[in-house]
PDBML (XML) file of the C-alpha atoms, coordinates in Angstrom:
<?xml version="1.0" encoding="UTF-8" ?>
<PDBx:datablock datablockName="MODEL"
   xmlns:PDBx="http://pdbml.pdb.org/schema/pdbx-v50.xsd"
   xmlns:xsi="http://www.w3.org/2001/XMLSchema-instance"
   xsi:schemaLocation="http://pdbml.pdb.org/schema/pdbx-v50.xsd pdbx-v50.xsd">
   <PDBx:atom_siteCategory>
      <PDBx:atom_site id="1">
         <PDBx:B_iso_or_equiv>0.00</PDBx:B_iso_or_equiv>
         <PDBx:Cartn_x>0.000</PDBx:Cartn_x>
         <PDBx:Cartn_y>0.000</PDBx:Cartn_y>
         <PDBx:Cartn_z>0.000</PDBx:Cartn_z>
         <PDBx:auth_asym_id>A</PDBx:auth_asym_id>
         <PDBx:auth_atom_id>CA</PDBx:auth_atom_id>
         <PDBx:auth_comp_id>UNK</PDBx:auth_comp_id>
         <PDBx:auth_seq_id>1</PDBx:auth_seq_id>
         <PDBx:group_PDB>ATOM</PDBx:group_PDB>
         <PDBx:label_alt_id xsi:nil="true" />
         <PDBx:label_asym_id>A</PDBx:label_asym_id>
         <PDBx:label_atom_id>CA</PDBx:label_atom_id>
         <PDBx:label_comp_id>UNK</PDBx:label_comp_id>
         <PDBx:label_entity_id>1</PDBx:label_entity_id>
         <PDBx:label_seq_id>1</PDBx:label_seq_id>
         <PDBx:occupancy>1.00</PDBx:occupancy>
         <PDBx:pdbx_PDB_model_num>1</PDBx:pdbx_PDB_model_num>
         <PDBx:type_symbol>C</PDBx:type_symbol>
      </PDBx:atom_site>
      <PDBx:atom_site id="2">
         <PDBx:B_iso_or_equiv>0.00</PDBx:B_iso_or_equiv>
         <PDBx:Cartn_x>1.123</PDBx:Cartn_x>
         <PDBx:Cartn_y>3.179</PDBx:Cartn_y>
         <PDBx:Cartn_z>-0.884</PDBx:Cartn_z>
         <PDBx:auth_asym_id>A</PDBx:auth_asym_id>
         <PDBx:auth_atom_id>CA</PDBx:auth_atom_id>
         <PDBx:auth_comp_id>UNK</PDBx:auth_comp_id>
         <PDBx:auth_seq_id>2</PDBx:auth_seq_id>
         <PDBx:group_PDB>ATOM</PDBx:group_PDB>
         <PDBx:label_alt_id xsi:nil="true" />
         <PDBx:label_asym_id>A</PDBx:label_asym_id>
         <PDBx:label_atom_id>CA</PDBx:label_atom_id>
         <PDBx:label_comp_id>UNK</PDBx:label_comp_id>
         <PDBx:label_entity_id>1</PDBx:label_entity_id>
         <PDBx:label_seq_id>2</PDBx:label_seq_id>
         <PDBx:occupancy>1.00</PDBx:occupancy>
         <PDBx:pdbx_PDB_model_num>1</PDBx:pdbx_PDB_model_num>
         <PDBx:type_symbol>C</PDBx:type_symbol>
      </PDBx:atom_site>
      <PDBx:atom_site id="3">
         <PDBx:B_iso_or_equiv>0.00</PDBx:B_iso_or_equiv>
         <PDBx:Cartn_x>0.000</PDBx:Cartn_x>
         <PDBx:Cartn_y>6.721</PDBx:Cartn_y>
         <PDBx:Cartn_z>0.491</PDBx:Cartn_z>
         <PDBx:auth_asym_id>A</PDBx:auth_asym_id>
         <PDBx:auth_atom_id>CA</PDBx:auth_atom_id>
         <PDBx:auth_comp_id>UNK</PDBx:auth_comp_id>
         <PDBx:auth_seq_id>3</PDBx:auth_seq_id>
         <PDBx:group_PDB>ATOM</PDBx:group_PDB>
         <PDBx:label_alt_id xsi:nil="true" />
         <PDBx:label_asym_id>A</PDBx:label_asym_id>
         <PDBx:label_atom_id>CA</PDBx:label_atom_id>
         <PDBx:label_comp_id>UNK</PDBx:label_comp_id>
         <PDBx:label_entity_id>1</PDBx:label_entity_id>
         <PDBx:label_seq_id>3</PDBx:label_seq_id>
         <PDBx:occupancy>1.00</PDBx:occupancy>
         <PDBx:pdbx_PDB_model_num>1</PDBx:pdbx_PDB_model_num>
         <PDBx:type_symbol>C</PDBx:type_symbol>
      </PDBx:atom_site>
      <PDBx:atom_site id="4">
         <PDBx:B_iso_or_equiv>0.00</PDBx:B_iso_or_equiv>
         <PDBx:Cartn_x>0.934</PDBx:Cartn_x>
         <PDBx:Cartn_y>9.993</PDBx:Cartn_y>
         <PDBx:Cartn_z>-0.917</PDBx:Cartn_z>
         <PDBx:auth_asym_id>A</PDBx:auth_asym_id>
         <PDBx:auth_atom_id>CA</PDBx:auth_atom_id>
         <PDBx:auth_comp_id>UNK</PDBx:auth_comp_id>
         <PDBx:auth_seq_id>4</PDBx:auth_seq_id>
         <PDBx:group_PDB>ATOM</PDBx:group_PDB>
         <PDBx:label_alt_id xsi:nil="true" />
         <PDBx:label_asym_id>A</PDBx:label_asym_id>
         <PDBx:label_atom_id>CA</PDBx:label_atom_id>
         <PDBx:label_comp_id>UNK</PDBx:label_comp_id>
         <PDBx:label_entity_id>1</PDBx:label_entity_id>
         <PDBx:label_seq_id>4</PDBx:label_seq_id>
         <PDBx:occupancy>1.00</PDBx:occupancy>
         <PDBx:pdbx_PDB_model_num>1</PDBx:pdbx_PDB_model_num>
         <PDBx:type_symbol>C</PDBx:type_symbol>
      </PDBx:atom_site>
      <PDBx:atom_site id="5">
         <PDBx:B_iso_or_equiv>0.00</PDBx:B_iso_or_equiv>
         <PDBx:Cartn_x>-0.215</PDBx:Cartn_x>
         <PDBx:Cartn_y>13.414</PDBx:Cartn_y>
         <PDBx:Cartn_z>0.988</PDBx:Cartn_z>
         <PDBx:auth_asym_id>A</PDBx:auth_asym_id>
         <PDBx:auth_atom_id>CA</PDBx:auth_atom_id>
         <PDBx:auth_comp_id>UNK</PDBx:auth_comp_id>
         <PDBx:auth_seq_id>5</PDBx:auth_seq_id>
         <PDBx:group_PDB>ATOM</PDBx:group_PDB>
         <PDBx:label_alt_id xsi:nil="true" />
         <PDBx:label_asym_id>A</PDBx:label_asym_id>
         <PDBx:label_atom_id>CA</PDBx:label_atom_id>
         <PDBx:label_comp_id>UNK</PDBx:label_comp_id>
         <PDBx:label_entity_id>1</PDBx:label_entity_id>
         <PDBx:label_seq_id>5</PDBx:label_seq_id>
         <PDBx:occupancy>1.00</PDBx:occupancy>
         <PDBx:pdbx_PDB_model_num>1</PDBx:pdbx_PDB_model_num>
         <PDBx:type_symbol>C</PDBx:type_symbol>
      </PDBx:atom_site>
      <PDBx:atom_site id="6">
         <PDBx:B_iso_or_equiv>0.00</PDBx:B_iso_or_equiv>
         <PDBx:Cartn_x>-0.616</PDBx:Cartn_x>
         <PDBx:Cartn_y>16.905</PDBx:Cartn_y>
         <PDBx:Cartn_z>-0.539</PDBx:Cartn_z>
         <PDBx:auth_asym_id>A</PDBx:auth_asym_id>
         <PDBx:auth_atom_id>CA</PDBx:auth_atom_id>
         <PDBx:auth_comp_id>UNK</PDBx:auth_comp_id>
         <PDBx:auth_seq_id>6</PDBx:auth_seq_id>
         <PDBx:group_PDB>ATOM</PDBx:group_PDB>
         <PDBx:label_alt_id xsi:nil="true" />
         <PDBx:label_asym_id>A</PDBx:label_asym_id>
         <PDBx:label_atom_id>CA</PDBx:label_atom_id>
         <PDBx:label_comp_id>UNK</PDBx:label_comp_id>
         <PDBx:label_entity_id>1</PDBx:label_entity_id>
         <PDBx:label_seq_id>6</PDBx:label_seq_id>
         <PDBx:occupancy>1.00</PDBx:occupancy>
         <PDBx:pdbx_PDB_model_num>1</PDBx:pdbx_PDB_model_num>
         <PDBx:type_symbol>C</PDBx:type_symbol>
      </PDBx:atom_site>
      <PDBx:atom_site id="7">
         <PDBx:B_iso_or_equiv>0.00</PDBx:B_iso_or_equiv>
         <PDBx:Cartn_x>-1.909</PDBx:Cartn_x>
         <PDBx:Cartn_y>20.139</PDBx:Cartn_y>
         <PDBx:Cartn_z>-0.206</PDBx:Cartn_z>
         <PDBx:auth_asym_id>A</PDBx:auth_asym_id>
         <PDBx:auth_atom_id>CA</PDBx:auth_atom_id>
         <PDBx:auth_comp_id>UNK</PDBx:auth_comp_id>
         <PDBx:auth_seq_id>7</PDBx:auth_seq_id>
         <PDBx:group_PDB>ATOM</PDBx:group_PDB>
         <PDBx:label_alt_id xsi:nil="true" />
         <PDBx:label_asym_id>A</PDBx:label_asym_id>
         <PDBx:label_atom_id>CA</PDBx:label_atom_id>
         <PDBx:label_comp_id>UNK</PDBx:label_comp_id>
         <PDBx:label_entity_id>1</PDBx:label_entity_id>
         <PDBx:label_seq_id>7</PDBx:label_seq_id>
         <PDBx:occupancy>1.00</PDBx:occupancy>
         <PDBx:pdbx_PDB_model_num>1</PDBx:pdbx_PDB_model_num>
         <PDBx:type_symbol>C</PDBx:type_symbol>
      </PDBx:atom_site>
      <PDBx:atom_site id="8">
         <PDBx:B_iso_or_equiv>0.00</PDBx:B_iso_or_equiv>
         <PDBx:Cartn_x>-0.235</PDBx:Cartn_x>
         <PDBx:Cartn_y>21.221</PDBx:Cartn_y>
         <PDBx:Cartn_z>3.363</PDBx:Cartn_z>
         <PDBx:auth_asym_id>A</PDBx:auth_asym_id>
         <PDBx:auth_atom_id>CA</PDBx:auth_atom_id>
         <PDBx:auth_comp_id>UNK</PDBx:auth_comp_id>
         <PDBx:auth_seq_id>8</PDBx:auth_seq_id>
         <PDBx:group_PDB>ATOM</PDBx:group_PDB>
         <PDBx:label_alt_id xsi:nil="true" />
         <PDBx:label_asym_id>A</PDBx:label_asym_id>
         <PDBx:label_atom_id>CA</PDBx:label_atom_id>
         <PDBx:label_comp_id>UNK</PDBx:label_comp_id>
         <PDBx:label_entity_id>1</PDBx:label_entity_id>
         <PDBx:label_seq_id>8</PDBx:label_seq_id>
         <PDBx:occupancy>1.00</PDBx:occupancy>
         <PDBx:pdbx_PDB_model_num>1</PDBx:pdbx_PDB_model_num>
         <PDBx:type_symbol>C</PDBx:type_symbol>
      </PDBx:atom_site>
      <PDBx:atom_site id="9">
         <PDBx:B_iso_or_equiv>0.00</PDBx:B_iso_or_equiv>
         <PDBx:Cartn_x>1.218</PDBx:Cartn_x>
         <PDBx:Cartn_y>24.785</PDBx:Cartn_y>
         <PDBx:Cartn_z>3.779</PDBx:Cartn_z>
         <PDBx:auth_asym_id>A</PDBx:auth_asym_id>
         <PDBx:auth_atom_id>CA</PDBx:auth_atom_id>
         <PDBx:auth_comp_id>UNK</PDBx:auth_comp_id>
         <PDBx:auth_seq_id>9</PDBx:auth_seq_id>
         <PDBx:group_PDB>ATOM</PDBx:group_PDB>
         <PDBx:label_alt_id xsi:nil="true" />
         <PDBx:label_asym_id>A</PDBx:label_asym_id>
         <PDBx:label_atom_id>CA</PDBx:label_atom_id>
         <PDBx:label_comp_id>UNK</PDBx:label_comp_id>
         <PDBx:label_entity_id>1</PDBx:label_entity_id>
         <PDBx:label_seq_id>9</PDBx:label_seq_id>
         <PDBx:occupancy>1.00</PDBx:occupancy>
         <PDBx:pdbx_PDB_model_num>1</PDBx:pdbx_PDB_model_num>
         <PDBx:type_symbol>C</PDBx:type_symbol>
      </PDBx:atom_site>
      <PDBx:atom_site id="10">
         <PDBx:B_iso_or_equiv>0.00</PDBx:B_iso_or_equiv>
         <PDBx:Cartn_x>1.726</PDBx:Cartn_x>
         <PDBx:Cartn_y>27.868</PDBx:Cartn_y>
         <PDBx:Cartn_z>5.669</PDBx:Cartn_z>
         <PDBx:auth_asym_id>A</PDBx:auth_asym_id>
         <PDBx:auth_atom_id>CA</PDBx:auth_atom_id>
         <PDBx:auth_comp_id>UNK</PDBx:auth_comp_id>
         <PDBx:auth_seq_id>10</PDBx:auth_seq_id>
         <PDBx:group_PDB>ATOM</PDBx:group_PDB>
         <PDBx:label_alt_id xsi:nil="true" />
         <PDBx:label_asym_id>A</PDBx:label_asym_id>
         <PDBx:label_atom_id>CA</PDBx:label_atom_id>
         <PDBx:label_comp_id>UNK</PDBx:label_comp_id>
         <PDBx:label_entity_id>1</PDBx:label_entity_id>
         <PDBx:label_seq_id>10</PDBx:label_seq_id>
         <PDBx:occupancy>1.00</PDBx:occupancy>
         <PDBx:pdbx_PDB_model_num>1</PDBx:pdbx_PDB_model_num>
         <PDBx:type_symbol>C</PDBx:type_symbol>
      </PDBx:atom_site>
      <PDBx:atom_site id="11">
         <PDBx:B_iso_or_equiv>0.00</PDBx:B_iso_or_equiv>
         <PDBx:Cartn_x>-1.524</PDBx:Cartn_x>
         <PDBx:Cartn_y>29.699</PDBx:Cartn_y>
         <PDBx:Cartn_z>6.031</PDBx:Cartn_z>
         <PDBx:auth_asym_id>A</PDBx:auth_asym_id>
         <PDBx:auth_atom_id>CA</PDBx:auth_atom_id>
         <PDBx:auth_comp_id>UNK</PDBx:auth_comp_id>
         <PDBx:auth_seq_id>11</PDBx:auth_seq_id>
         <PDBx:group_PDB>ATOM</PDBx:group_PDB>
         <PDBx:label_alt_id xsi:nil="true" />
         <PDBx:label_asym_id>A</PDBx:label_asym_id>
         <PDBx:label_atom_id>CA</PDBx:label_atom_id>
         <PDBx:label_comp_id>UNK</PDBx:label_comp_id>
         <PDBx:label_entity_id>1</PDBx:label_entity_id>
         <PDBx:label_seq_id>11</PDBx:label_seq_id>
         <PDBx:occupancy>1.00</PDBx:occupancy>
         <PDBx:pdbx_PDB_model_num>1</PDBx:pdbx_PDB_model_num>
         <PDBx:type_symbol>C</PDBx:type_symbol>
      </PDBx:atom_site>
      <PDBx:atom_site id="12">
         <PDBx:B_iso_or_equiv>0.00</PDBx:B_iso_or_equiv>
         <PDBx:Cartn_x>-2.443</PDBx:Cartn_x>
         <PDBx:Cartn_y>32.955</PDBx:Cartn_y>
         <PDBx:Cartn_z>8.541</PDBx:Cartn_z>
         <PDBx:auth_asym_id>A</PDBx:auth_asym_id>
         <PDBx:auth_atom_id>CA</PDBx:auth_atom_id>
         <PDBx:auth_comp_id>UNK</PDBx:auth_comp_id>
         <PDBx:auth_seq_id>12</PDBx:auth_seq_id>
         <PDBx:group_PDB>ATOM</PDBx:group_PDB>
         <PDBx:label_alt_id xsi:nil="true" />
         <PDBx:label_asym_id>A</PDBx:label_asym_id>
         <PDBx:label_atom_id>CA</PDBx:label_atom_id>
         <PDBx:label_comp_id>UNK</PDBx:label_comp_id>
         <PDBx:label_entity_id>1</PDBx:label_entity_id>
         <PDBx:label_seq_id>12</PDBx:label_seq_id>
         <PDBx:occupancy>1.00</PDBx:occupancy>
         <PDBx:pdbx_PDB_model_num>1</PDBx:pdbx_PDB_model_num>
         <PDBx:type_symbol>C</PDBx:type_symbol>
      </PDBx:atom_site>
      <PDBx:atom_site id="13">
         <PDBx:B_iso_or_equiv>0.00</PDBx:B_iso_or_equiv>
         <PDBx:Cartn_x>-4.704</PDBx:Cartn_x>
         <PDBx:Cartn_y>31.778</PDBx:Cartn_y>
         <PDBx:Cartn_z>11.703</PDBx:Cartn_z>
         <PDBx:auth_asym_id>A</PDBx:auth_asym_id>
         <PDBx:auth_atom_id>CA</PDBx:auth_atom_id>
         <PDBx:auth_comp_id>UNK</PDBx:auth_comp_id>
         <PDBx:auth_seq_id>13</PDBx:auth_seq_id>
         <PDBx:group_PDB>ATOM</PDBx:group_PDB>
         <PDBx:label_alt_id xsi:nil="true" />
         <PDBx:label_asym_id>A</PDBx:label_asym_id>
         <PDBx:label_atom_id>CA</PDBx:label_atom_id>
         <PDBx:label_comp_id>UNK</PDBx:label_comp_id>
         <PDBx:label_entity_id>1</PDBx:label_entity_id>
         <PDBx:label_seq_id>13</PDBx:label_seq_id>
         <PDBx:occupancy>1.00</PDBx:occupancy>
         <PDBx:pdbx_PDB_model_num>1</PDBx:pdbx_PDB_model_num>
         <PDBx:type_symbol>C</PDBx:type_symbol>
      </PDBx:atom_site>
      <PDBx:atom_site id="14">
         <PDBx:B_iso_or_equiv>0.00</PDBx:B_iso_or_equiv>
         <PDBx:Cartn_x>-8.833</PDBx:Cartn_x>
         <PDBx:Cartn_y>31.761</PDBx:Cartn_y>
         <PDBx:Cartn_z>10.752</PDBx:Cartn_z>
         <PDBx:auth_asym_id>A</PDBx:auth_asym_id>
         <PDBx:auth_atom_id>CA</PDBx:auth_atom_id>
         <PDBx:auth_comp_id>UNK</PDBx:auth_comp_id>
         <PDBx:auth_seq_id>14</PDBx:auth_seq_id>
         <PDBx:group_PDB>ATOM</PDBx:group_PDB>
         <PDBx:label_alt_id xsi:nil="true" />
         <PDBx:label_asym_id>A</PDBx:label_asym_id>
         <PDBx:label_atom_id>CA</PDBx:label_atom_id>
         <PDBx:label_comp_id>UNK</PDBx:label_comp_id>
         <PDBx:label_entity_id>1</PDBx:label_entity_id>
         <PDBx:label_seq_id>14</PDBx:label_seq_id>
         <PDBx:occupancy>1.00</PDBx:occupancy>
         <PDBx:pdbx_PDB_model_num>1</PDBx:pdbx_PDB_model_num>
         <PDBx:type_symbol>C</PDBx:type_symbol>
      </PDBx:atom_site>
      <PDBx:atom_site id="15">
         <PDBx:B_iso_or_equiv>0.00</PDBx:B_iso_or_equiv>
         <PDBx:Cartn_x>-7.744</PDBx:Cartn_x>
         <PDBx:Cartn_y>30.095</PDBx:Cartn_y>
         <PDBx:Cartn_z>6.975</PDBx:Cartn_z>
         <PDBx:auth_asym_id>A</PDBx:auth_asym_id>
         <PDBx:auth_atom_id>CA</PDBx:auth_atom_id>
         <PDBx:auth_comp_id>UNK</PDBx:auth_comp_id>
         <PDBx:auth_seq_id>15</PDBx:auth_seq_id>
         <PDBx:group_PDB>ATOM</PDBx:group_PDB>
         <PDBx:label_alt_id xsi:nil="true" />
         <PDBx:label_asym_id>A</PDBx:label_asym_id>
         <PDBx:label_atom_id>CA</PDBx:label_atom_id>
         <PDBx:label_comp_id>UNK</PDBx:label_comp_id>
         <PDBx:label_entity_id>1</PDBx:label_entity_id>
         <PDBx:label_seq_id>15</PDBx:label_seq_id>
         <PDBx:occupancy>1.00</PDBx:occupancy>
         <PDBx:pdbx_PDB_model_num>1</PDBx:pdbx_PDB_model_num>
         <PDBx:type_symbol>C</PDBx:type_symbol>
      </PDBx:atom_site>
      <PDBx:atom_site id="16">
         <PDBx:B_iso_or_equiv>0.00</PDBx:B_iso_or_equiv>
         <PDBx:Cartn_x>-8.241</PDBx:Cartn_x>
         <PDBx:Cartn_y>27.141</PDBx:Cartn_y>
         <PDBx:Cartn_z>5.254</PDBx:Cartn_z>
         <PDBx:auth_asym_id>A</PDBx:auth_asym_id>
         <PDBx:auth_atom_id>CA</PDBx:auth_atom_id>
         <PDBx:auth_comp_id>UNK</PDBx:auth_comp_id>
         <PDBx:auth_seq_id>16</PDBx:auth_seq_id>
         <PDBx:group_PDB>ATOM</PDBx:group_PDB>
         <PDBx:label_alt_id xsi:nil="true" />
         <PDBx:label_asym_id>A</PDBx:label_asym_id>
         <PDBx:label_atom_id>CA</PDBx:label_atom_id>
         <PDBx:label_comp_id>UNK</PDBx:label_comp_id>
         <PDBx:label_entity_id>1</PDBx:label_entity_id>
         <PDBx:label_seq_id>16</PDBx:label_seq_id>
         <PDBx:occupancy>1.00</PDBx:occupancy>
         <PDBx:pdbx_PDB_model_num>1</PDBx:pdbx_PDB_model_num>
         <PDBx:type_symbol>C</PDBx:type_symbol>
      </PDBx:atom_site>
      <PDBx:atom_site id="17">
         <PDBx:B_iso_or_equiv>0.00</PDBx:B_iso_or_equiv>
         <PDBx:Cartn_x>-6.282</PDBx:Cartn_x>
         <PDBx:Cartn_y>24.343</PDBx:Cartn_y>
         <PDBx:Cartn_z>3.819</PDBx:Cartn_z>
         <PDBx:auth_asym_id>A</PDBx:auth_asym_id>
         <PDBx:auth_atom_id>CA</PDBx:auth_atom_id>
         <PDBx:auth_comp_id>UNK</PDBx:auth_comp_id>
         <PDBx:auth_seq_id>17</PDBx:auth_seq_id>
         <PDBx:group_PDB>ATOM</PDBx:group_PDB>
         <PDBx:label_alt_id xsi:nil="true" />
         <PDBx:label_asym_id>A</PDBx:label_asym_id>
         <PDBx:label_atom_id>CA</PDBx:label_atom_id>
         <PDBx:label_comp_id>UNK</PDBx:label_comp_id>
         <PDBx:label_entity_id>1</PDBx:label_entity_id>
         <PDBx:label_seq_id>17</PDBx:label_seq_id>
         <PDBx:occupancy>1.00</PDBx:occupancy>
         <PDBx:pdbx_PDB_model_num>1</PDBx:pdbx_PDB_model_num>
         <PDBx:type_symbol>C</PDBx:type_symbol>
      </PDBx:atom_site>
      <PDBx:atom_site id="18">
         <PDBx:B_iso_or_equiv>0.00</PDBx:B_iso_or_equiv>
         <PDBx:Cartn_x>-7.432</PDBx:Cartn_x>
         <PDBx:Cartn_y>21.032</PDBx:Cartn_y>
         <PDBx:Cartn_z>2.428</PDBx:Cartn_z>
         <PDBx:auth_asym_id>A</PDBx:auth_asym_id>
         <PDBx:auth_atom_id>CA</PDBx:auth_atom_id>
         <PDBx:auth_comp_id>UNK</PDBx:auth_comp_id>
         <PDBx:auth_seq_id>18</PDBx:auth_seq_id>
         <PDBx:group_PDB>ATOM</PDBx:group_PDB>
         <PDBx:label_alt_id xsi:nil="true" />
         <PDBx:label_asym_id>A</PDBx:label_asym_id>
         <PDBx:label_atom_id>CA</PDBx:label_atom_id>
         <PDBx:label_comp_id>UNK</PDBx:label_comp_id>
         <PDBx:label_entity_id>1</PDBx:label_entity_id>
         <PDBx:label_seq_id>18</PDBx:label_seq_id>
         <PDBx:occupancy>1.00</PDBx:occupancy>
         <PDBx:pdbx_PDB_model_num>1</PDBx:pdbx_PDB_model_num>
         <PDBx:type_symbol>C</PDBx:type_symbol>
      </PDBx:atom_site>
      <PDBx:atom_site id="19">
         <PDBx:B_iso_or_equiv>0.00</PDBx:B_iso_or_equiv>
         <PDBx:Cartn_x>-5.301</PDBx:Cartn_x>
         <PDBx:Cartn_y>17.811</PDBx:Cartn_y>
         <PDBx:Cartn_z>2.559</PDBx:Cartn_z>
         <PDBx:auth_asym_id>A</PDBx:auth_asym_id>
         <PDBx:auth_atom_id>CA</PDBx:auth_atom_id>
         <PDBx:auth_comp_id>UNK</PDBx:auth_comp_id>
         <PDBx:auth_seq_id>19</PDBx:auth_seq_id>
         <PDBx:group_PDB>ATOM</PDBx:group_PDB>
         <PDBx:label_alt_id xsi:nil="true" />
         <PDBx:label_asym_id>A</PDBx:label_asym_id>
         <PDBx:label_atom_id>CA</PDBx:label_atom_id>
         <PDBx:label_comp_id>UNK</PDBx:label_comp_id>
         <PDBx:label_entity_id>1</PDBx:label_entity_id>
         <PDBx:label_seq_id>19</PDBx:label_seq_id>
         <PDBx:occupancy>1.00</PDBx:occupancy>
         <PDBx:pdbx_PDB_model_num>1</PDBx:pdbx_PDB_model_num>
         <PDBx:type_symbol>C</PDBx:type_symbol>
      </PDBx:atom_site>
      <PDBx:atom_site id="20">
         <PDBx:B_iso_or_equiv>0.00</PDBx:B_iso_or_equiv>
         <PDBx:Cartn_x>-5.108</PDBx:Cartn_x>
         <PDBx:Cartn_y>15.244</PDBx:Cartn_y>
         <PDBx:Cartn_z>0.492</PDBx:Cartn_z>
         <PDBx:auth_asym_id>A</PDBx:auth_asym_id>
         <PDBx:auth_atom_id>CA</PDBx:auth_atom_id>
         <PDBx:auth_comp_id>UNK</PDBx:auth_comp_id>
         <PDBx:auth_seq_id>20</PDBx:auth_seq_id>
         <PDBx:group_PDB>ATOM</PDBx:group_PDB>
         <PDBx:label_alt_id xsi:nil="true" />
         <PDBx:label_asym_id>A</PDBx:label_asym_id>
         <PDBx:label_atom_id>CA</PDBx:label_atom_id>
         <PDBx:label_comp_id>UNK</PDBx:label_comp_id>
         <PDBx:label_entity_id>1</PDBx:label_entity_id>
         <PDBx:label_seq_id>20</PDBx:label_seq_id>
         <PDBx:occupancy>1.00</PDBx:occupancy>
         <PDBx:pdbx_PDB_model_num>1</PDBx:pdbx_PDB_model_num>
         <PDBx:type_symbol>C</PDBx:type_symbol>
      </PDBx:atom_site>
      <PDBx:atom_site id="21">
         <PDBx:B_iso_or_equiv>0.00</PDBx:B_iso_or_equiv>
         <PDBx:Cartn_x>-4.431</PDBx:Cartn_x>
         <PDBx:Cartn_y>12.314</PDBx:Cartn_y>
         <PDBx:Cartn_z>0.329</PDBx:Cartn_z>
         <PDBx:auth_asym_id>A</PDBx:auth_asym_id>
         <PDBx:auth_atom_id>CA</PDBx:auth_atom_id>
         <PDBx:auth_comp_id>UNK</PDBx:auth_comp_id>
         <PDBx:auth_seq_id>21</PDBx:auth_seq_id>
         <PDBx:group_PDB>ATOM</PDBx:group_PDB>
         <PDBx:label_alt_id xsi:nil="true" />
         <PDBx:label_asym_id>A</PDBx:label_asym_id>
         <PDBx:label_atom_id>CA</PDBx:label_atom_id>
         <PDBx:label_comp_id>UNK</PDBx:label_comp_id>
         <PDBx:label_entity_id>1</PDBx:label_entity_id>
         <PDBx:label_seq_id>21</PDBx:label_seq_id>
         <PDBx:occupancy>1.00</PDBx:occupancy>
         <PDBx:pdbx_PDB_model_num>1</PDBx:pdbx_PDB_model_num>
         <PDBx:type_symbol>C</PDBx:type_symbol>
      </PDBx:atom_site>
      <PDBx:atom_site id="22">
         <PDBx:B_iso_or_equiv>0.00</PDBx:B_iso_or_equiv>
         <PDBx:Cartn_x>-3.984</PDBx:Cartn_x>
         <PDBx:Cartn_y>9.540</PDBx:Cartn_y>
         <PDBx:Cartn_z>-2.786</PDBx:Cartn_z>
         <PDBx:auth_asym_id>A</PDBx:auth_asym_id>
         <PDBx:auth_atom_id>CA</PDBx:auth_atom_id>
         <PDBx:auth_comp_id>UNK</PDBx:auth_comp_id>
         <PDBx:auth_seq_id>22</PDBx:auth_seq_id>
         <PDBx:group_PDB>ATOM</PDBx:group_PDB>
         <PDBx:label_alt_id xsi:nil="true" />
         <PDBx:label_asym_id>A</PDBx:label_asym_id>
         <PDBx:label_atom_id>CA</PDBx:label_atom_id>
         <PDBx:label_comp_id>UNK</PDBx:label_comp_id>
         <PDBx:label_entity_id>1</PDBx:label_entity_id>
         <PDBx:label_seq_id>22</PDBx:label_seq_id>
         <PDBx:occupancy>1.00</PDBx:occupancy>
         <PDBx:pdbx_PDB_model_num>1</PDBx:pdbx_PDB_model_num>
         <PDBx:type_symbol>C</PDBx:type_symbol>
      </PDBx:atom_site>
      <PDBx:atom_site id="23">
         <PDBx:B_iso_or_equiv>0.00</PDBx:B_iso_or_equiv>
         <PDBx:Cartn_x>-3.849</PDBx:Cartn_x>
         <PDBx:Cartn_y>5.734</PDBx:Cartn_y>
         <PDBx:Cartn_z>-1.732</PDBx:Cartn_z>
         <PDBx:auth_asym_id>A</PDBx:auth_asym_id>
         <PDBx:auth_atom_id>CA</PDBx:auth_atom_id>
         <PDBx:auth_comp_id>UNK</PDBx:auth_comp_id>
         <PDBx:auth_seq_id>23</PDBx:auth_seq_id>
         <PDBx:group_PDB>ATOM</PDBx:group_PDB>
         <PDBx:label_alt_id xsi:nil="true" />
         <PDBx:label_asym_id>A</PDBx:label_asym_id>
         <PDBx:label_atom_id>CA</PDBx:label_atom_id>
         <PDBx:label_comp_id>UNK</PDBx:label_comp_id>
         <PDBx:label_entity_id>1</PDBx:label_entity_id>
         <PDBx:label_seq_id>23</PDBx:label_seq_id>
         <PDBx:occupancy>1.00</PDBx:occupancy>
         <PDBx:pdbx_PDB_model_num>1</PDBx:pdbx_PDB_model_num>
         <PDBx:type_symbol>C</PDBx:type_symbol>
      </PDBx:atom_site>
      <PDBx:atom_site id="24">
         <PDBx:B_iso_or_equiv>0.00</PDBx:B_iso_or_equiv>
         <PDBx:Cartn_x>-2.435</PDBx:Cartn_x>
         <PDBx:Cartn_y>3.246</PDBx:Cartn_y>
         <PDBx:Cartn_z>-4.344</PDBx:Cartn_z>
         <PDBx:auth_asym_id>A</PDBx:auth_asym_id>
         <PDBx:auth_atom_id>CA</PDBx:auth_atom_id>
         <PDBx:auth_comp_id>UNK</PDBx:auth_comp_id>
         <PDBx:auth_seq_id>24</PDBx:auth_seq_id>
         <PDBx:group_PDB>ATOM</PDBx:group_PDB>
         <PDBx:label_alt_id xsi:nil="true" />
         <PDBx:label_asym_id>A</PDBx:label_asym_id>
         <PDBx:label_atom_id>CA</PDBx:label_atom_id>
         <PDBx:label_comp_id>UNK</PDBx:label_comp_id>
         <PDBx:label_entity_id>1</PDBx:label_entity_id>
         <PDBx:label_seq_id>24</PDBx:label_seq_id>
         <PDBx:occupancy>1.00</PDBx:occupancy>
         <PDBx:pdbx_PDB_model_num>1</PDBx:pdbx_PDB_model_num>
         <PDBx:type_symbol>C</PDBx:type_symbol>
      </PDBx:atom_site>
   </PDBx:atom_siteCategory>
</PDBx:datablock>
């Protein structure tokens, strides 16, 4: 099984980020 995350950051306090996450 293989997992690859994406989509983390820096990002200022009351932001958004969304992870991902792509299982093979």
């Amino acid at each position: 099984v293989q997992l690859v995350e994406s989509g983390g950051g820096l990002v200022q306090p009351g932001g958004s980020l969304r992870l991902s996450c792509a299982a093979s």
